[in-house]
Protein backbone atom coordinates (compact mmCIF):
# COMPACT_ATOMS: atom_id res chain seq x y z
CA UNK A 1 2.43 -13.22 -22.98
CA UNK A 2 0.66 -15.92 -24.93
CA UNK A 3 -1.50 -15.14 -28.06
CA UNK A 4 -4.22 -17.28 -26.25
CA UNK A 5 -3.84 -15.83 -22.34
CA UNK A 6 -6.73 -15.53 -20.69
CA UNK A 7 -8.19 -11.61 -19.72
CA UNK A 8 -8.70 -10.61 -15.98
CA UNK A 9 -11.00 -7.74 -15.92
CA UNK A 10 -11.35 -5.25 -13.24
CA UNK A 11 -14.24 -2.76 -13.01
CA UNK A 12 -13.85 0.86 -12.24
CA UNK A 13 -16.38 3.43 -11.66
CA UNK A 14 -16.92 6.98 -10.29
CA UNK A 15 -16.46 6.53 -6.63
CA UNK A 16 -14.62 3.36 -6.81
CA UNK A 17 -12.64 2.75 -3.34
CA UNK A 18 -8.75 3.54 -4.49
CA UNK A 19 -7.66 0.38 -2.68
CA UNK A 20 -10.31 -1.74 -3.71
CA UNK A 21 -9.14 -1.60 -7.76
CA UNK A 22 -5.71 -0.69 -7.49
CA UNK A 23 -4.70 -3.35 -4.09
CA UNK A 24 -5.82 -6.28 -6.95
CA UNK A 25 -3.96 -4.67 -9.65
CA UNK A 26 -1.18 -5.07 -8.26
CA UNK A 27 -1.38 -8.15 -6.98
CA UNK A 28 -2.38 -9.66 -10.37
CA UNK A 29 -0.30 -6.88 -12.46
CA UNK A 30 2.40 -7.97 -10.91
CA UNK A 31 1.84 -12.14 -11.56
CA UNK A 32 0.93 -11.33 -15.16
CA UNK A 33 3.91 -9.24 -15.83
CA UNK A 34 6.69 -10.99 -13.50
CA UNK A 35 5.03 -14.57 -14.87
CA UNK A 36 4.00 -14.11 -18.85
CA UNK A 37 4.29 -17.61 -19.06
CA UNK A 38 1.19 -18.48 -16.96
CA UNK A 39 -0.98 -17.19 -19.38
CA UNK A 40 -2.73 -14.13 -18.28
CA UNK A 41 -3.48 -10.64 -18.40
CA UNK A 42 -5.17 -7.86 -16.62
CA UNK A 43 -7.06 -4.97 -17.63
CA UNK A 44 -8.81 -1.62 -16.36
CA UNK A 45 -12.61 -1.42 -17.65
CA UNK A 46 -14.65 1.74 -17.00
CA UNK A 47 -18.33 1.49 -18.76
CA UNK A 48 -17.14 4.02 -21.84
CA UNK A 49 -13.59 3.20 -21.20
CA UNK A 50 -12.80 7.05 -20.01
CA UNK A 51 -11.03 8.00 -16.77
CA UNK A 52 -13.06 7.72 -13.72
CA UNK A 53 -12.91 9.63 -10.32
CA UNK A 54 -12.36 7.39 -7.00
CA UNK A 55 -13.80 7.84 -3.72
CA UNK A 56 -10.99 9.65 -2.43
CA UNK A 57 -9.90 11.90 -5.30
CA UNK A 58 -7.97 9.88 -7.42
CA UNK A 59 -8.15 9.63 -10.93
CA UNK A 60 -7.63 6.08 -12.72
CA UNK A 61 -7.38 5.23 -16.27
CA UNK A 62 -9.09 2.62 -18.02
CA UNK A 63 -7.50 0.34 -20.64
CA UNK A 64 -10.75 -0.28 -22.07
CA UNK A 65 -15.16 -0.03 -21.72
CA UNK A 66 -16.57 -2.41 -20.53
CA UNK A 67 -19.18 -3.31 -23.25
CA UNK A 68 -15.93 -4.14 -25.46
CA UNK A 69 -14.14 -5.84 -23.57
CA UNK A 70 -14.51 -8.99 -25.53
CA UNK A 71 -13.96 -12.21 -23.67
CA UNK A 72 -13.04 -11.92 -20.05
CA UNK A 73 -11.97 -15.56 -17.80
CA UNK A 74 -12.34 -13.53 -14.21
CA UNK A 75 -14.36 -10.14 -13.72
CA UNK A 76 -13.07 -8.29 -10.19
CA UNK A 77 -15.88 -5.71 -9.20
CA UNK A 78 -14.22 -3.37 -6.38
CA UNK A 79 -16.87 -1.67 -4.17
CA UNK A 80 -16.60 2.04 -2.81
CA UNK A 81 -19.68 4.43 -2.55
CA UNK A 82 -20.12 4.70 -6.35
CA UNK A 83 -21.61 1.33 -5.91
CA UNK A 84 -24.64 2.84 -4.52
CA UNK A 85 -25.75 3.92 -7.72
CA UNK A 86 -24.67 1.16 -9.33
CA UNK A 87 -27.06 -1.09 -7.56
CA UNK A 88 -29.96 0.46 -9.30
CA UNK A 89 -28.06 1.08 -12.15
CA UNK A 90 -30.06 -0.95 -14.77
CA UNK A 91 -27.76 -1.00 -17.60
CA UNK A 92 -24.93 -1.79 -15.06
CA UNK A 93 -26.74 -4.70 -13.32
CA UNK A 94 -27.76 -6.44 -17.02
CA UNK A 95 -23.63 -6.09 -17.56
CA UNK A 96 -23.07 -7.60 -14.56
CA UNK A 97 -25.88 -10.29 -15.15
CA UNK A 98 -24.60 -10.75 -18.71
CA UNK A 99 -21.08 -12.16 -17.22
CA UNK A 100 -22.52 -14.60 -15.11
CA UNK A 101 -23.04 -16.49 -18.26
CA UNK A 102 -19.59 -16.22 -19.62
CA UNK A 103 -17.17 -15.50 -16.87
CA UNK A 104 -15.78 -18.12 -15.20
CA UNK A 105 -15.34 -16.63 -12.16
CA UNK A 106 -16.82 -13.53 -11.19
CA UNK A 107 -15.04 -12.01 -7.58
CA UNK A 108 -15.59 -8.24 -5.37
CA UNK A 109 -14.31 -6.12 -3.20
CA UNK A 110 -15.69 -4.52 -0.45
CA UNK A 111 -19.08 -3.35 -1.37
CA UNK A 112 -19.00 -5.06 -5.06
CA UNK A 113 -20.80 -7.91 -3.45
CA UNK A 114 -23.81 -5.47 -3.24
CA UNK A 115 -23.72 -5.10 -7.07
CA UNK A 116 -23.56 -8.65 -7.17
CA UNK A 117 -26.39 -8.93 -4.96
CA UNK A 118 -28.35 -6.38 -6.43
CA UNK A 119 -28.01 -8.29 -9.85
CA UNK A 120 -29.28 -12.02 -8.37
CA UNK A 121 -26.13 -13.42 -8.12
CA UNK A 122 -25.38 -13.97 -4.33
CA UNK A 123 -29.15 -15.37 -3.79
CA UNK A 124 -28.32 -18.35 -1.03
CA UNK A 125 -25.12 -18.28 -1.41
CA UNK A 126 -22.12 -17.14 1.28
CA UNK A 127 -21.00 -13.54 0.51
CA UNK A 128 -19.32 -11.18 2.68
CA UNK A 129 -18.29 -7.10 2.37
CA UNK A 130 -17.25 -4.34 4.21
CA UNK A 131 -17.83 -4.68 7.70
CA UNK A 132 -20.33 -1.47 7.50
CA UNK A 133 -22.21 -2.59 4.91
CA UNK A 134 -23.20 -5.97 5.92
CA UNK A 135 -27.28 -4.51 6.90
CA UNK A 136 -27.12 -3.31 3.50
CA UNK A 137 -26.33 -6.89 1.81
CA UNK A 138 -28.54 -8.70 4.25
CA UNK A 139 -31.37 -6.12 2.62
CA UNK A 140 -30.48 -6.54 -0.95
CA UNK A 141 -30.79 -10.36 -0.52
CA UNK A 142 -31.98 -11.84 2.68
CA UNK A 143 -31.02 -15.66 1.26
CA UNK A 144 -27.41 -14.68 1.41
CA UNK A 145 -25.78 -16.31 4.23
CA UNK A 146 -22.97 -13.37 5.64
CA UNK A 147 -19.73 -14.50 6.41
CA UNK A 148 -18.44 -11.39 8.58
CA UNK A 149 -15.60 -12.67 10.09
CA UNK A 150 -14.13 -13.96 6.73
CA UNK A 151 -11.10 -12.14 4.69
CA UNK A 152 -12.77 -13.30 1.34
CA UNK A 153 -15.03 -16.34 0.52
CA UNK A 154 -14.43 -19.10 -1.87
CA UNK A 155 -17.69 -20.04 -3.48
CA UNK A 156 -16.39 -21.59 -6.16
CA UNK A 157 -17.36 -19.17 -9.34
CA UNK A 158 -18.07 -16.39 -6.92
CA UNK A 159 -15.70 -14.83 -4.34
CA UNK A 160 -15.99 -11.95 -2.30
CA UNK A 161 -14.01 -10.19 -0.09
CA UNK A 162 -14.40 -8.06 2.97
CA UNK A 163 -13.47 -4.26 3.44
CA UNK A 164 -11.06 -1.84 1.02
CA UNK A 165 -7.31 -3.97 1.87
CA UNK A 166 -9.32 -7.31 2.18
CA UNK A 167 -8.98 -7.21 -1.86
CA UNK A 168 -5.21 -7.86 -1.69
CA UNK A 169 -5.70 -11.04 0.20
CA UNK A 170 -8.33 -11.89 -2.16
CA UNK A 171 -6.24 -11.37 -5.09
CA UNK A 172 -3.54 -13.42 -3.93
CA UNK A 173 -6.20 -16.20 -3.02
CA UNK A 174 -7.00 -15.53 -7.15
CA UNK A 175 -2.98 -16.45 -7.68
CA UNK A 176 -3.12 -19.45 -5.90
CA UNK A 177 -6.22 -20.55 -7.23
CA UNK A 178 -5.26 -20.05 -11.03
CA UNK A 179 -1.49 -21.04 -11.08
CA UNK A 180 -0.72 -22.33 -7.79
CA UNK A 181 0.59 -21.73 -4.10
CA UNK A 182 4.06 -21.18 -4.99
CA UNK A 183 3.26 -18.69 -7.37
CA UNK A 184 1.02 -16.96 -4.40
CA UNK A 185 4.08 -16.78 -2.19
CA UNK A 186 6.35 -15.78 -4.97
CA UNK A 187 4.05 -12.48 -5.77
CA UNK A 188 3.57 -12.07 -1.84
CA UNK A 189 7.30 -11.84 -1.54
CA UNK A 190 7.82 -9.83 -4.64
CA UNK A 191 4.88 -6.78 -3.29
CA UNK A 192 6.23 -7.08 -0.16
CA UNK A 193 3.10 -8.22 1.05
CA UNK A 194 3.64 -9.34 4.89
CA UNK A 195 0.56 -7.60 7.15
CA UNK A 196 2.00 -6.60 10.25
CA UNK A 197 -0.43 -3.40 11.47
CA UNK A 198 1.49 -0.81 13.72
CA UNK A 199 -1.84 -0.01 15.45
């Protein structure tokens, strides 16, 4: 690792989906590690940096909070029904606002876009989510235009991504995007990443 690489942050909360924080992780846990060279890092942010509780049970660790987290080049906000409290969360939302003016690229997960949304910062632009929650988006922010039938959109600063395992696609699309297609297919190959559903 590089004194100057750049910080990946990724948001966790009570009631964060499992798969929606830990399915980027690894994708970008992975790069980082594997690929020091490139330049980056990745960290677990909770807002007082303690443990939180998932949707499902699981407990996951935070490396940091997020109010000092100092300088962050991506913020990944994974959805999950803890984001329901998020949304009118105020001190959450003026975090989340707060990054939009230093982040480079700000991305979600599953219902993370309705954070986002809640906080301004999908307002006429194309979003997507979790399949069940699109009604909710559309009522956060009628200006957003839905993509439902997308993996994960590519707005340029802002990406989202659809439902709970749509966040490993979206991760890898964050490989590609920061250090190039080979290095997409190289950490594809090395999680074993090749979706081929028995059902």
């Amino acid at each position: 690792m590089t004194q100057t690489a750049k910080r990946i942050g990724i948001v966790l909360f009570d009631g964060v989906e499992e798969l929606d924080a830990v399915g980027p992780w690894e994708v970008l846990a992975y790069w980082t590690q594997t690929h020091p060279d490139d330049g980056w890092t990745v960290t677990m942010l909770s807002a007082d940096g303690a443990a939180v509780t998932a949707a499902k049970g699981l407990v996951l660790g935070a490396h940091g909070a997020l109010h000092d987290a100092g300088p962050l080049d991506v913020v990944v906000h994974p959805g999950g029904r803890g984001t329901r409290a998020l949304v009118s969360e105020p001190a959450h939302l003026d975090w989340v606002r707060a990054r939009r003016a230093d982040v480079p690229l700000l991305t979600s997960v599953c219902t993370g876009s309705l954070v986002y949304a809640a906080a301004g910062l999908l307002a006429g632009r194309p979003a997507t989510t979790h399949w069940s929650a699109l009604d909710e988006l559309r009522e956060l922010d009628p200006s957003i235009e839905l993509r439902p039938d997308d993996r994960f959109v590519d707005d340029g600063d802002v990406v989202t991504s659809a439902g709970v395992s749509a966040g490993i696609d979206m991760a890898l699309h964050l490989v590609v995007r920061l250090a190039g297609a080979g290095r997409g297919r190289e950490v594809r190959r090395g999680i074993q990443y090749d979706p081929a559903p028995p059902v």
